[in-house]
PDB file of N, CA and C in Angstrom:
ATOM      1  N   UNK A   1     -13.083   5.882  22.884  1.00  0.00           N
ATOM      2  CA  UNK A   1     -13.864   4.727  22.452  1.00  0.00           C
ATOM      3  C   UNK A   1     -13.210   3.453  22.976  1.00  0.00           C
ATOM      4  N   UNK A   2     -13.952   2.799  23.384  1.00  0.00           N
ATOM      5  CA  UNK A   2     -13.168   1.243  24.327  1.00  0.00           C
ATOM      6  C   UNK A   2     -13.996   0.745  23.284  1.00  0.00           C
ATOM      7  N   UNK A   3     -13.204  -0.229  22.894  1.00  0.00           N
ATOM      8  CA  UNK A   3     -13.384  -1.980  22.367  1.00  0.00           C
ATOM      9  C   UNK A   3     -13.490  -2.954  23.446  1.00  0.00           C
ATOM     10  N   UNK A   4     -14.486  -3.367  23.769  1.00  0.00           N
ATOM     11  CA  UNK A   4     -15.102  -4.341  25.023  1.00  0.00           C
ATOM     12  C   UNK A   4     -14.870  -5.751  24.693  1.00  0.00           C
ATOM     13  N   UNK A   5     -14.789  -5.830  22.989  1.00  0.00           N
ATOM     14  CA  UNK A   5     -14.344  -7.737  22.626  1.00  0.00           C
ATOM     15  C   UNK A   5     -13.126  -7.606  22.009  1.00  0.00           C
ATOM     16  N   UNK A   6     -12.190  -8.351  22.569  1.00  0.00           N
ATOM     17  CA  UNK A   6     -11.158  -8.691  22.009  1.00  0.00           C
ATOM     18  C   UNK A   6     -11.330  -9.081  20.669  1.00  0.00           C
ATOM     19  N   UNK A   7     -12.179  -9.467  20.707  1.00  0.00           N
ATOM     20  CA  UNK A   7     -12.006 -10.615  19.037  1.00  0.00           C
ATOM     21  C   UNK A   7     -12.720  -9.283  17.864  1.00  0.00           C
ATOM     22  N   UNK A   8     -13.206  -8.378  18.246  1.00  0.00           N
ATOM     23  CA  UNK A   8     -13.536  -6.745  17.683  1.00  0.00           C
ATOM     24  C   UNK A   8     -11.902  -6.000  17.525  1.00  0.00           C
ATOM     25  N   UNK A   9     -11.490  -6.216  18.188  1.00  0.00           N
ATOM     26  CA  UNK A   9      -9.626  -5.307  18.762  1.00  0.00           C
ATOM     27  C   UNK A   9      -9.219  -5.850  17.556  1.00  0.00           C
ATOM     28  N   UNK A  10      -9.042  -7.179  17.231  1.00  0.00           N
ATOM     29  CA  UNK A  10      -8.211  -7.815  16.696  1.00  0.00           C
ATOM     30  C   UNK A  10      -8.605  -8.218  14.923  1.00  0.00           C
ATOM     31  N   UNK A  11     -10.148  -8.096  15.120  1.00  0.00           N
ATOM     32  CA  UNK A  11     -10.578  -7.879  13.027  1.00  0.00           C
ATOM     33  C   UNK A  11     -10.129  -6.351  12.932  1.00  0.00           C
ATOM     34  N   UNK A  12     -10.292  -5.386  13.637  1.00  0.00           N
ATOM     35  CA  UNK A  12      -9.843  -4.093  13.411  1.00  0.00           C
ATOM     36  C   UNK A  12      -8.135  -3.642  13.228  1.00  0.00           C
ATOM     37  N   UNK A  13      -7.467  -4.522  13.827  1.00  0.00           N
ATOM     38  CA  UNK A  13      -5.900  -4.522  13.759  1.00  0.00           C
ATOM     39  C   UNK A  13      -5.700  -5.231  12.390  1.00  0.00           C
ATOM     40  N   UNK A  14      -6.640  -6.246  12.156  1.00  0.00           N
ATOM     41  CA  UNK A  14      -6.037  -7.219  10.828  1.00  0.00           C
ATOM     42  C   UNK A  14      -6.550  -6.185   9.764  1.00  0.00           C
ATOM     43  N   UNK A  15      -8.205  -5.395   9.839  1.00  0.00           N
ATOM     44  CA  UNK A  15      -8.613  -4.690   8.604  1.00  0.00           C
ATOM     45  C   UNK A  15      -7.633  -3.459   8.437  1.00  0.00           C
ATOM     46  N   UNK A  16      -7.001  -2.959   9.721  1.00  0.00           N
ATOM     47  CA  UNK A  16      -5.591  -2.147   9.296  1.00  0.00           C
ATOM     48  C   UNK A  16      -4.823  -2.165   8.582  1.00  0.00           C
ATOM     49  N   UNK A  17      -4.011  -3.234   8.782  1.00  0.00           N
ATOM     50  CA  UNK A  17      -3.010  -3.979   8.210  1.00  0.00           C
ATOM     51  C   UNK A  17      -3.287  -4.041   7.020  1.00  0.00           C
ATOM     52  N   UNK A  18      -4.383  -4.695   6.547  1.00  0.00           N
ATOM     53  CA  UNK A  18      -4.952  -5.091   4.945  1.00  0.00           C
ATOM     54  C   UNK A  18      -4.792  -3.693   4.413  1.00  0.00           C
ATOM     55  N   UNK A  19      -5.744  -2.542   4.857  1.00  0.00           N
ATOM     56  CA  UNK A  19      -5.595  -1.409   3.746  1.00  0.00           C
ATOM     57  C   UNK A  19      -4.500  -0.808   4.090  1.00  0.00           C
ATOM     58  N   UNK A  20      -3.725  -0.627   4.814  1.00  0.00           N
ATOM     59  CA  UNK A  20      -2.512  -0.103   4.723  1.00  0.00           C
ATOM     60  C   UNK A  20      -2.101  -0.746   3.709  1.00  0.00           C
ATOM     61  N   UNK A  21      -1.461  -2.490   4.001  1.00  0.00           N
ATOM     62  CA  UNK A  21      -0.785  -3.011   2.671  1.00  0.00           C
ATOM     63  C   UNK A  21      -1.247  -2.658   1.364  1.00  0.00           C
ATOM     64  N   UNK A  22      -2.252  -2.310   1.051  1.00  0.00           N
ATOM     65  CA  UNK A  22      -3.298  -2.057  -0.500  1.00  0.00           C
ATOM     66  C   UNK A  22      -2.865  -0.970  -0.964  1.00  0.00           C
ATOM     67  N   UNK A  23      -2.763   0.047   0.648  1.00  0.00           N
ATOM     68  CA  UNK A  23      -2.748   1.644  -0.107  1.00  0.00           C
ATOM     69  C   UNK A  23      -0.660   1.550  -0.278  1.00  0.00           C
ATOM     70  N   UNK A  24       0.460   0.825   0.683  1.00  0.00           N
ATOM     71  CA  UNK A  24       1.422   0.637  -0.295  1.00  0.00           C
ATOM     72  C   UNK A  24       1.326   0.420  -1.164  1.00  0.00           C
ATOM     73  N   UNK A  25       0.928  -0.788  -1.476  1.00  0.00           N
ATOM     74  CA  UNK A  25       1.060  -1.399  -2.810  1.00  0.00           C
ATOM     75  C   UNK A  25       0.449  -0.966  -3.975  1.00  0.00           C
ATOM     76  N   UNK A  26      -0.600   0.138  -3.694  1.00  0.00           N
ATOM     77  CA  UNK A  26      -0.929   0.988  -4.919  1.00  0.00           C
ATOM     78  C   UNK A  26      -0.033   1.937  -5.205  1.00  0.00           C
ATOM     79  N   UNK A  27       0.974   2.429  -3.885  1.00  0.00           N
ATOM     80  CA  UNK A  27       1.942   3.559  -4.420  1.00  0.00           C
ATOM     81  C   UNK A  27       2.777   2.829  -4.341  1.00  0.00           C
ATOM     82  N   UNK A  28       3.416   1.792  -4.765  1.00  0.00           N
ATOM     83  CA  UNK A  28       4.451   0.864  -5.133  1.00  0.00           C
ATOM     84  C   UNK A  28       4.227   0.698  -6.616  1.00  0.00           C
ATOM     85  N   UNK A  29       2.906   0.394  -7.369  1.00  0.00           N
ATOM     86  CA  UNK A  29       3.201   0.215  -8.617  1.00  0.00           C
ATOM     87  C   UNK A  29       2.773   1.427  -9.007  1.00  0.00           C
ATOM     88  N   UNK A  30       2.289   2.945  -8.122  1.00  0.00           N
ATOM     89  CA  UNK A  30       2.678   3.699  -9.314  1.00  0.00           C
ATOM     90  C   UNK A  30       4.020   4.199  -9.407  1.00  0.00           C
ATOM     91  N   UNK A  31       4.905   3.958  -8.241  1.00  0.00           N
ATOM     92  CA  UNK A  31       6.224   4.082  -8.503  1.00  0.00           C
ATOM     93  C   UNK A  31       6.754   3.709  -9.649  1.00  0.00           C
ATOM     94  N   UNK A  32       6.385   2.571  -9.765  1.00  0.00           N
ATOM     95  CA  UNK A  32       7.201   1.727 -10.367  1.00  0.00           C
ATOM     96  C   UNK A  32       6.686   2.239 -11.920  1.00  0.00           C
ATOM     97  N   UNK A  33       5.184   2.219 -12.413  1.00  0.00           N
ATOM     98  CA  UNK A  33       5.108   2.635 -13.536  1.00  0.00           C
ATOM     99  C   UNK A  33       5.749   4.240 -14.442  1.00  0.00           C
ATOM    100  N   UNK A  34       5.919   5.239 -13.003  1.00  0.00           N
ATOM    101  CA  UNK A  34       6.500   6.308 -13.706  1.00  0.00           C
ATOM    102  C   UNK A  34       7.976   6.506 -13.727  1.00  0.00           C
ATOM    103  N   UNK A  35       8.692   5.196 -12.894  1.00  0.00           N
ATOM    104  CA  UNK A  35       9.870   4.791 -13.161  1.00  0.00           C
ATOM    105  C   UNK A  35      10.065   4.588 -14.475  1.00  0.00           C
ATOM    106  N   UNK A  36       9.482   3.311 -15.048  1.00  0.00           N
ATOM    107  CA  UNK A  36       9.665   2.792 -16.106  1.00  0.00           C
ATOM    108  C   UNK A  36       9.327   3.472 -17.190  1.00  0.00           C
ATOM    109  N   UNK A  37       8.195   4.634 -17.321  1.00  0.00           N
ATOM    110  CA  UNK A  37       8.299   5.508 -18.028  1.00  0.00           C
ATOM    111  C   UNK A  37       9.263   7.066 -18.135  1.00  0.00           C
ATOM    112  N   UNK A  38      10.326   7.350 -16.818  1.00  0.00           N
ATOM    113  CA  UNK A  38      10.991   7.680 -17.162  1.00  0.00           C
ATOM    114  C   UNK A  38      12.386   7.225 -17.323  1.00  0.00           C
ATOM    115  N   UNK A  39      12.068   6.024 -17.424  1.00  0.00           N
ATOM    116  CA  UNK A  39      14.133   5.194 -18.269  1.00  0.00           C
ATOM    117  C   UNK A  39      13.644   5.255 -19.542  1.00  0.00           C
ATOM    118  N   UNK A  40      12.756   5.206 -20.038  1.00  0.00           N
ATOM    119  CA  UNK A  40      12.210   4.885 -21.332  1.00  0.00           C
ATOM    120  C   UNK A  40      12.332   6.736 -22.290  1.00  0.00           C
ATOM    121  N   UNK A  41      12.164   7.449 -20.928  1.00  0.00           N
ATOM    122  CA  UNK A  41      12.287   8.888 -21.834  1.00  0.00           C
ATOM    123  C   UNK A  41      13.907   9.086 -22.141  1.00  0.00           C
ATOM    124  N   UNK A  42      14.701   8.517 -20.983  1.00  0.00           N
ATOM    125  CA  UNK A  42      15.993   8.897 -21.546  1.00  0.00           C
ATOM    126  C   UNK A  42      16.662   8.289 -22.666  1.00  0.00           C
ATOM    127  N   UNK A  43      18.065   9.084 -23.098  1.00  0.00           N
ATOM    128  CA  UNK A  43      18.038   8.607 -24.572  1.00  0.00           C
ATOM    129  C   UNK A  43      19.161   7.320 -24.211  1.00  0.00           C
ATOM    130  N   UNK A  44      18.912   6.544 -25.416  1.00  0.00           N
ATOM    131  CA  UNK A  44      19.957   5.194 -25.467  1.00  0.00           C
ATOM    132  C   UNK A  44      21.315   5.902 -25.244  1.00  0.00           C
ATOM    133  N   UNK A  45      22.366   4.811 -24.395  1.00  0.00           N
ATOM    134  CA  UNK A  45      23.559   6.064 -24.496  1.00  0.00           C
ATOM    135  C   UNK A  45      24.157   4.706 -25.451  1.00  0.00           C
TER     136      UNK A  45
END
């Protein structure tokens, strides 16, 4: 598949970028939430 407009090349490189960053950042806070639910399971020392 050729991309014939540059300015097509380049919303497609930026709409990359965007859901990549989204789909980190959705597995960034579920990291983070089953982190915080497991410090919370361990016991107080």
């Amino acid at each position: 598949m050729i991309i014939l407009s540059p300015i097509w090349s380049a919303v497609l490189l930026w709409w990359l970028v965007g859901v990549s960053l989204v789909v980190l950042g959705a597995i960034q806070i579920g990291r983070a939430l089953t982190l915080k639910k497991s410090v919370e399971a361990l016991p107080a020392a």
